[in-house]
Protein backbone atom coordinates (compact mmCIF):
# COMPACT_ATOMS: atom_id res chain seq x y z
CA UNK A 1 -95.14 -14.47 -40.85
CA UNK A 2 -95.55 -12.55 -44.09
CA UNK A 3 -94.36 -9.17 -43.76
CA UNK A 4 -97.12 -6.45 -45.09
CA UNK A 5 -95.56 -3.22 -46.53
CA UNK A 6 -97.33 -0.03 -46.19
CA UNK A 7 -97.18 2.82 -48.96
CA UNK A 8 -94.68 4.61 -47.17
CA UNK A 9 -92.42 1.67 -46.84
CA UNK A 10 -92.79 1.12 -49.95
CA UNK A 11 -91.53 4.20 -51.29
CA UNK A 12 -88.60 4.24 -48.93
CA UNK A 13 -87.35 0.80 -50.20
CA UNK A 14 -87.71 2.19 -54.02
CA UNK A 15 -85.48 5.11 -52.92
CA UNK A 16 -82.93 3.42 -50.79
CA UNK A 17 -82.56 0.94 -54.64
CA UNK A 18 -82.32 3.96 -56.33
CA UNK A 19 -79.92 5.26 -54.31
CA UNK A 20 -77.90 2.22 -54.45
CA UNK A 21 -78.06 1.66 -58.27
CA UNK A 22 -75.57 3.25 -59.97
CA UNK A 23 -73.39 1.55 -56.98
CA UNK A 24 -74.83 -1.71 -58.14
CA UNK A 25 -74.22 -0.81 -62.02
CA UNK A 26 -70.76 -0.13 -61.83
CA UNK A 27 -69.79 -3.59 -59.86
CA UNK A 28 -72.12 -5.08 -62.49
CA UNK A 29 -70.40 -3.68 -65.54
CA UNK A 30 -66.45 -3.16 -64.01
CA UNK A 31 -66.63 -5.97 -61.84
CA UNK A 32 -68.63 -8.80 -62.87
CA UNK A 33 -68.93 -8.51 -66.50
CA UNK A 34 -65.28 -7.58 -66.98
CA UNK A 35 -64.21 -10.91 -65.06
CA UNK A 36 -66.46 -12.75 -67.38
CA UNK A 37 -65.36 -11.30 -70.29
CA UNK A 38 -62.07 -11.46 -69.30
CA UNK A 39 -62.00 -15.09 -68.47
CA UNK A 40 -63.37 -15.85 -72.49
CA UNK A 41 -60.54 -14.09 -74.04
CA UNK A 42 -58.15 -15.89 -71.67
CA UNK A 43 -59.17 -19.01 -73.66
CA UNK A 44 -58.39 -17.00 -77.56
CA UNK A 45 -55.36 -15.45 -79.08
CA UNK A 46 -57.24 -12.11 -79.19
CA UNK A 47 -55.34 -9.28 -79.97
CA UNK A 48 -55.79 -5.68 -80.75
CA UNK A 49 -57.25 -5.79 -84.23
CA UNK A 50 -58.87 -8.88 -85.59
CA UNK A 51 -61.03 -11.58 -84.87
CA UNK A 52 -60.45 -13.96 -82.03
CA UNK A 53 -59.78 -17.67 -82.16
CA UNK A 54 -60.87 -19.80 -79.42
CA UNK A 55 -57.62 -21.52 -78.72
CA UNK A 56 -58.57 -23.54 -75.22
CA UNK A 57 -55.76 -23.87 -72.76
CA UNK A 58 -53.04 -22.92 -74.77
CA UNK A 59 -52.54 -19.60 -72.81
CA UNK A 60 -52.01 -21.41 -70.18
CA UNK A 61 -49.81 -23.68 -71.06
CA UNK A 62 -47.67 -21.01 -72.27
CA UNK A 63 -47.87 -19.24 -69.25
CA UNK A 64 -46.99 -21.96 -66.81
CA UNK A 65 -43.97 -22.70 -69.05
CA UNK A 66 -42.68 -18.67 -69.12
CA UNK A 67 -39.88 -18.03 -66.80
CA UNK A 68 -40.74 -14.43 -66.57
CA UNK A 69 -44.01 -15.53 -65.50
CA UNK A 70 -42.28 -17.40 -62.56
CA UNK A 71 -39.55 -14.08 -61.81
CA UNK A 72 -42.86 -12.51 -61.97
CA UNK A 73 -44.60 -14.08 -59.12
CA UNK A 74 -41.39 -14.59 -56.59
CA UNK A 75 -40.96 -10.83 -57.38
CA UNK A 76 -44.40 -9.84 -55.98
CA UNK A 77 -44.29 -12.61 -52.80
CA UNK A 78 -40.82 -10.42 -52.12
CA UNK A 79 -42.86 -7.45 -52.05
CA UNK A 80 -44.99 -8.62 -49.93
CA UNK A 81 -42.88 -10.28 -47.59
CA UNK A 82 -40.89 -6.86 -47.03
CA UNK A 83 -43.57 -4.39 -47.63
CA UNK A 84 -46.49 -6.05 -45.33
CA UNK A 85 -44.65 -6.66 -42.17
CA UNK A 86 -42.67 -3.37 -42.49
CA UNK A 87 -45.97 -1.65 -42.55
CA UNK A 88 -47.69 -2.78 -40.05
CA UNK A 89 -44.87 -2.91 -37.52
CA UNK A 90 -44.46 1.25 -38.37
CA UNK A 91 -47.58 2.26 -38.61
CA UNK A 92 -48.60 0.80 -34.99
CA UNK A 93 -45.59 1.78 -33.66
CA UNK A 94 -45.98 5.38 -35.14
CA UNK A 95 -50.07 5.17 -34.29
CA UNK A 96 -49.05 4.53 -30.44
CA UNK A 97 -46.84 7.76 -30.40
CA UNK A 98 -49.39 9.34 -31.94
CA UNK A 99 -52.17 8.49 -29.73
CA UNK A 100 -50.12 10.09 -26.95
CA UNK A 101 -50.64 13.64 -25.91
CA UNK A 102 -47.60 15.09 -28.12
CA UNK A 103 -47.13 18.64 -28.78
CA UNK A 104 -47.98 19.84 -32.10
CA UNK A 105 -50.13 16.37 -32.61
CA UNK A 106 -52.28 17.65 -35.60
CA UNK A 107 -49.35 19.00 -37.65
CA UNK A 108 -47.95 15.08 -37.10
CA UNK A 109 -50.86 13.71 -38.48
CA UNK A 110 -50.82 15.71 -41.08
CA UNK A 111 -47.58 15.24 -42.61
CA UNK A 112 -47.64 11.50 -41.84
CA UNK A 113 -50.80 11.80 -43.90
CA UNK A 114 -49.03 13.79 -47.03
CA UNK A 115 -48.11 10.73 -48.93
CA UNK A 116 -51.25 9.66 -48.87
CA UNK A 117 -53.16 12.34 -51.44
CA UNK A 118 -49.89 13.23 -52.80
CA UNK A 119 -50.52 12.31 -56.72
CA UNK A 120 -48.37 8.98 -57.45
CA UNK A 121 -46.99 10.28 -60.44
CA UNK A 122 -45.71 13.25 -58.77
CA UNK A 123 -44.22 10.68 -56.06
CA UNK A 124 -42.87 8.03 -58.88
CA UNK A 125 -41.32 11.13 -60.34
CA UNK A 126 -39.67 12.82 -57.47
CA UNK A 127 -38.40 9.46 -56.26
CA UNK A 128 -37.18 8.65 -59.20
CA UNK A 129 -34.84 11.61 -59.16
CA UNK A 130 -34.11 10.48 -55.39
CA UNK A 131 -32.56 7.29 -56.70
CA UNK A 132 -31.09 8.50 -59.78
CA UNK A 133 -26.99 7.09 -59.44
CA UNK A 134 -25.68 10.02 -60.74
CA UNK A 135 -27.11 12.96 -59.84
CA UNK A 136 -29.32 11.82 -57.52
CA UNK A 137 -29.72 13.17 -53.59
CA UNK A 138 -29.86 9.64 -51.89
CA UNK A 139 -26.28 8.93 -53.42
CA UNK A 140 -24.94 12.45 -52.83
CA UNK A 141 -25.69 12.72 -49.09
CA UNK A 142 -24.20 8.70 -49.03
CA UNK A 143 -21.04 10.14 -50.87
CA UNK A 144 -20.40 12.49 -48.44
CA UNK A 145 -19.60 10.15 -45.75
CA UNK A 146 -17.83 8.05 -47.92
CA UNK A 147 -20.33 5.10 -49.22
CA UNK A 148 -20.69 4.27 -52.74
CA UNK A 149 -24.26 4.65 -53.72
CA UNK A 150 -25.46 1.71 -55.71
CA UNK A 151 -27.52 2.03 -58.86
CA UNK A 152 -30.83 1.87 -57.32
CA UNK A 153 -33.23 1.40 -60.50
CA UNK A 154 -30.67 0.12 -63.01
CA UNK A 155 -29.17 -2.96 -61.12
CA UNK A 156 -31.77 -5.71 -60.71
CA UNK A 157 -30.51 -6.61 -57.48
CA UNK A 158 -31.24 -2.98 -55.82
CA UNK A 159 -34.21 -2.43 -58.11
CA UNK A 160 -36.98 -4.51 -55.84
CA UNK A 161 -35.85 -2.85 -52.93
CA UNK A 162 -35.79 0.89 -54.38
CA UNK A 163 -38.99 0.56 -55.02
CA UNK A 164 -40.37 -1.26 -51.91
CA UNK A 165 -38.91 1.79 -50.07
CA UNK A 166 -41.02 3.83 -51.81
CA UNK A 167 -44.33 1.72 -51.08
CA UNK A 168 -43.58 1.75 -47.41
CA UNK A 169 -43.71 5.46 -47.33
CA UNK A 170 -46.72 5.59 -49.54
CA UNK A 171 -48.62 3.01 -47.32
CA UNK A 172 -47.99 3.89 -43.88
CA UNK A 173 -49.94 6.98 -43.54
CA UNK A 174 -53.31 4.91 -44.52
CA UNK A 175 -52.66 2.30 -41.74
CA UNK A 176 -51.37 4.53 -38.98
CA UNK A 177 -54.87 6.50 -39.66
CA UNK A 178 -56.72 3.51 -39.05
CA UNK A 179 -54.42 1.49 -35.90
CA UNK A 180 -54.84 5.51 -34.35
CA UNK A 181 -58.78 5.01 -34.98
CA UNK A 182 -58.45 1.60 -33.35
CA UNK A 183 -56.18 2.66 -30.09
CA UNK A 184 -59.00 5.19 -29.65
CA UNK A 185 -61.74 3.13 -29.51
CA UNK A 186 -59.42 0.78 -26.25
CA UNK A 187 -61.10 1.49 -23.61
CA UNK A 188 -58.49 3.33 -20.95
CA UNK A 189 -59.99 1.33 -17.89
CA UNK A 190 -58.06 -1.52 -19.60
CA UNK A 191 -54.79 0.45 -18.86
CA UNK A 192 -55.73 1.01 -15.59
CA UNK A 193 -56.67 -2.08 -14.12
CA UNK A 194 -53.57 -3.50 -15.31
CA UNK A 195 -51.73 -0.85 -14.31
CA UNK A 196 -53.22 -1.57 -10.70
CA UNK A 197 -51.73 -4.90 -10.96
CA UNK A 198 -48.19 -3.82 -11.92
CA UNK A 199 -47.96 -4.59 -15.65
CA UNK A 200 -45.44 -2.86 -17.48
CA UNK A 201 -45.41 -1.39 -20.83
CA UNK A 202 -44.62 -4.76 -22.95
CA UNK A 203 -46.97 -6.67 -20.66
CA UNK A 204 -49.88 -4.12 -21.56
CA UNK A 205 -48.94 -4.16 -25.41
CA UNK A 206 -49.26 -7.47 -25.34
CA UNK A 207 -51.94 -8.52 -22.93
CA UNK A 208 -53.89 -5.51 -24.01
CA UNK A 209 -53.07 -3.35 -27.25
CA UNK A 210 -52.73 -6.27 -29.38
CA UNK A 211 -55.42 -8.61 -28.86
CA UNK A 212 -57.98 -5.70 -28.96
CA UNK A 213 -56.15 -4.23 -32.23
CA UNK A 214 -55.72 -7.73 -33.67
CA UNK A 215 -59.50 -7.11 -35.95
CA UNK A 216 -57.88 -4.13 -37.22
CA UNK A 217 -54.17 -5.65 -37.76
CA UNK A 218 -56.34 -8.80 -39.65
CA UNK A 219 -57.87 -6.31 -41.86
CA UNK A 220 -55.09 -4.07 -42.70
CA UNK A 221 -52.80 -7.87 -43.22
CA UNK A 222 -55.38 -8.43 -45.81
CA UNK A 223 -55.99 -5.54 -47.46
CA UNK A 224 -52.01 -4.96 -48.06
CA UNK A 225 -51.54 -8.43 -49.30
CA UNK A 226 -53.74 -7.77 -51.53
CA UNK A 227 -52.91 -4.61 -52.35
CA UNK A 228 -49.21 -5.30 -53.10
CA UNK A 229 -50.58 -8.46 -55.53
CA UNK A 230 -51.50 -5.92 -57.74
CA UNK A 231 -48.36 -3.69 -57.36
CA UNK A 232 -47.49 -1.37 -60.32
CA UNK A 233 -47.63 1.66 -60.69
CA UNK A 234 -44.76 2.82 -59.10
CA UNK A 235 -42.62 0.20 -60.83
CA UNK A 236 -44.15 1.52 -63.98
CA UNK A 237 -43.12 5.28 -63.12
CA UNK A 238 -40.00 4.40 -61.55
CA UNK A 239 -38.12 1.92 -63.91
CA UNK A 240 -38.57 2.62 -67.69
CA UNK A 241 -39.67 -0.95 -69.60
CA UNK A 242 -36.38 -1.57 -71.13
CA UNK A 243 -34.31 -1.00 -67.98
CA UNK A 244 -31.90 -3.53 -66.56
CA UNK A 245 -33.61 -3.28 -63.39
CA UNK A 246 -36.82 -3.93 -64.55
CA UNK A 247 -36.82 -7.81 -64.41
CA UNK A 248 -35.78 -7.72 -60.73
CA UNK A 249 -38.87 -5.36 -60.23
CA UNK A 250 -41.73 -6.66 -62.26
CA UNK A 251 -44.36 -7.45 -60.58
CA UNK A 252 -47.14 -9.85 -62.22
CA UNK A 253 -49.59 -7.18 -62.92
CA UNK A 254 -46.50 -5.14 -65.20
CA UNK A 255 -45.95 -8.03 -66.46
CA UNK A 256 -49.63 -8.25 -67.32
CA UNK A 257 -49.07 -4.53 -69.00
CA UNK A 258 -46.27 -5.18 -70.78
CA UNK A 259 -48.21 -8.56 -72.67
CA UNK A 260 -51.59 -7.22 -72.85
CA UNK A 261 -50.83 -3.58 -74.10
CA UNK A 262 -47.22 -3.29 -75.21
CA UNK A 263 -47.16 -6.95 -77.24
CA UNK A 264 -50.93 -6.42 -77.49
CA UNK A 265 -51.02 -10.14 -76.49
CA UNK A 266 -54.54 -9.82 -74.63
CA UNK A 267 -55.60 -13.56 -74.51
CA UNK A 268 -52.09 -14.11 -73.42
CA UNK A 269 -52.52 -11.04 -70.85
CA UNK A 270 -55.83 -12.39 -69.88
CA UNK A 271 -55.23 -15.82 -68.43
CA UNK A 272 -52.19 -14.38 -66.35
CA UNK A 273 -55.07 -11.92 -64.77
CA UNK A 274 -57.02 -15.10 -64.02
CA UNK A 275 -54.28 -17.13 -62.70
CA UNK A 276 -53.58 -13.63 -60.54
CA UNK A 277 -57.37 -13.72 -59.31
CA UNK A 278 -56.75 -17.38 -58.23
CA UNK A 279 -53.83 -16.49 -56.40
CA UNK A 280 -55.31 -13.86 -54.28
CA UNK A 281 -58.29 -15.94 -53.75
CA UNK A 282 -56.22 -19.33 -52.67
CA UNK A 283 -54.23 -16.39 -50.25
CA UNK A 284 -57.34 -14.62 -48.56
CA UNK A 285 -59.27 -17.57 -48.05
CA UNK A 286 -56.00 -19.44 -46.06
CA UNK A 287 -55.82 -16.28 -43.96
CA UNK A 288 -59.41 -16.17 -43.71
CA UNK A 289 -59.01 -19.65 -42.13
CA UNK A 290 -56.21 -18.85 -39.80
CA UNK A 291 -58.13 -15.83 -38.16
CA UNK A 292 -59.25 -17.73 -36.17
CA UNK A 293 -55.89 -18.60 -34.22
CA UNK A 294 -54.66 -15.49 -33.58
CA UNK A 295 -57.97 -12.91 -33.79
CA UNK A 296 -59.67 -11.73 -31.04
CA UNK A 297 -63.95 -10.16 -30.81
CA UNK A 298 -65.05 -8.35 -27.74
């Protein structure tokens, strides 16, 4: 049946587009455009000044023979593998204590919430100073009880996990905001009835908490994967380019950096953004698939 609009309609649609269009502009322009463009120069040896040469796959043959390219890549799955779980697993456990009646709740949720709108610069910087060897307060208060504090951003075997620290803190206060916004919206008869039948406080977690919070979990799992693909600006403020503990920190995306605007290799720079893209794609679409196993609707 053909829909017939009046004039008022009309002019409500034309508004609500309007509204919408600088929305729509911006993904056009930042989003879709840049991909495209993006994608041709992954295929030239473009660099900053000059003209282009359409080179074909040569980019990527490079790139899939580069071991820093590989370091690269198991760097960032190590983020993720530490970084994901641990915030998930703090965040609920910290939105479950908060979703208790606690004295001095709001002042909680505030500070947990600090991090969050604290400029990263400022919180690349002060950390920074943290895990400075020498001077630093992190290896002072360990010297006082008689441990040898290790040279957090200088030695490539400390330098991945100095800065995952810092991620953990920075990311926890976004997912305990929205696991708190989840726990509120379980409804407390839940609790009861089981209660009535004598479950205790595991059996509730799991029989309960979980399997109603497992649509949020799902969507913060993503999100954070995600997320920590494109990991870099605290490596970038944290651990200066030329630092021995940068190659057990870089990421893909400061590896990205360092080709596309310190070599001002962009073609080069461009195909590893691509290969990135299909990464995260190939990722989200398996967990996208395995929802389904462990995901519950009302």
């Amino acid at each position: 049946m053909k829909r017939h609009w009046t004039k008022r309609a009309k002019k409500e649609a034309a508004a609500a587009y309007l509204f919408i269009l600088p929305f729509l502009a911006g993904v056009v322009i930042f989003n879709i455009y840049a991909f495209i463009k993006n994608f041709a120069i992954s295929f030239t040896d473009k660099k900053s000044f000059g003209t282009p040469r359409f080179i074909g796959f040569d980019n990527y043959v490079r790139l899939f023979a580069d071991e820093k390219f590989y370091q690269a890549i198991w760097n960032t799955l190590r983020y993720i593998v530490i970084c994901v779980p641990a915030i998930i697993i703090l965040s609920l456990l910290i939105a479950m204590v908060l979703n208790t009646r606690v004295k001095g709740i709001g002042i909680y949720r505030t500070l947990i919430y600090l991090p969050i709108i604290t400029l990263p610069t400022a919180v690349g910087l002060v950390w920074k100073w943290l895990f400075n060897n020498q001077f630093g307060l992190i290896n002072a208060v360990l010297s006082k009880i008689g441990i040898q504090g290790p040279a957090w951003l200088s030695d490539p075997n400390m330098s991945l996990y100095a800065v995952c620290i810092v991620l953990i803190w920075g990311s926890v206060g976004t997912a305990i905001i929205i696991f708190l916004a989840g726990l509120q919206g379980i409804e407390r008869t839940y609790y009861e009835a089981a209660e009535i039948d004598g479950a205790n406080v595991v059996q509730k977690f799991l029989k309960i908490t979980f399997p109603l919070l497992s649509p949020t979990t799902f969507m913060l799992v993503v999100t954070e994967i995600i997320g920590f693909f494109r990991v870099f600006d605290m490596i970038f403020l944290m651990i200066p380019p030329t630092s021995s503990g940068m190659p057990g920190a870089r990421s893909i995306v400061m590896l990205f950096y360092e080709e596309a605007f310190t070599k001002y290799d962009k073609g080069y720079g461009a195909a590893m953004a691509i290969i990135l893209f299909l990464i995260i794609l190939v990722v989200t679409a398996v967990q996208m698939k395995l929802q389904k196993k462990w995901v519950f609707y009302e």
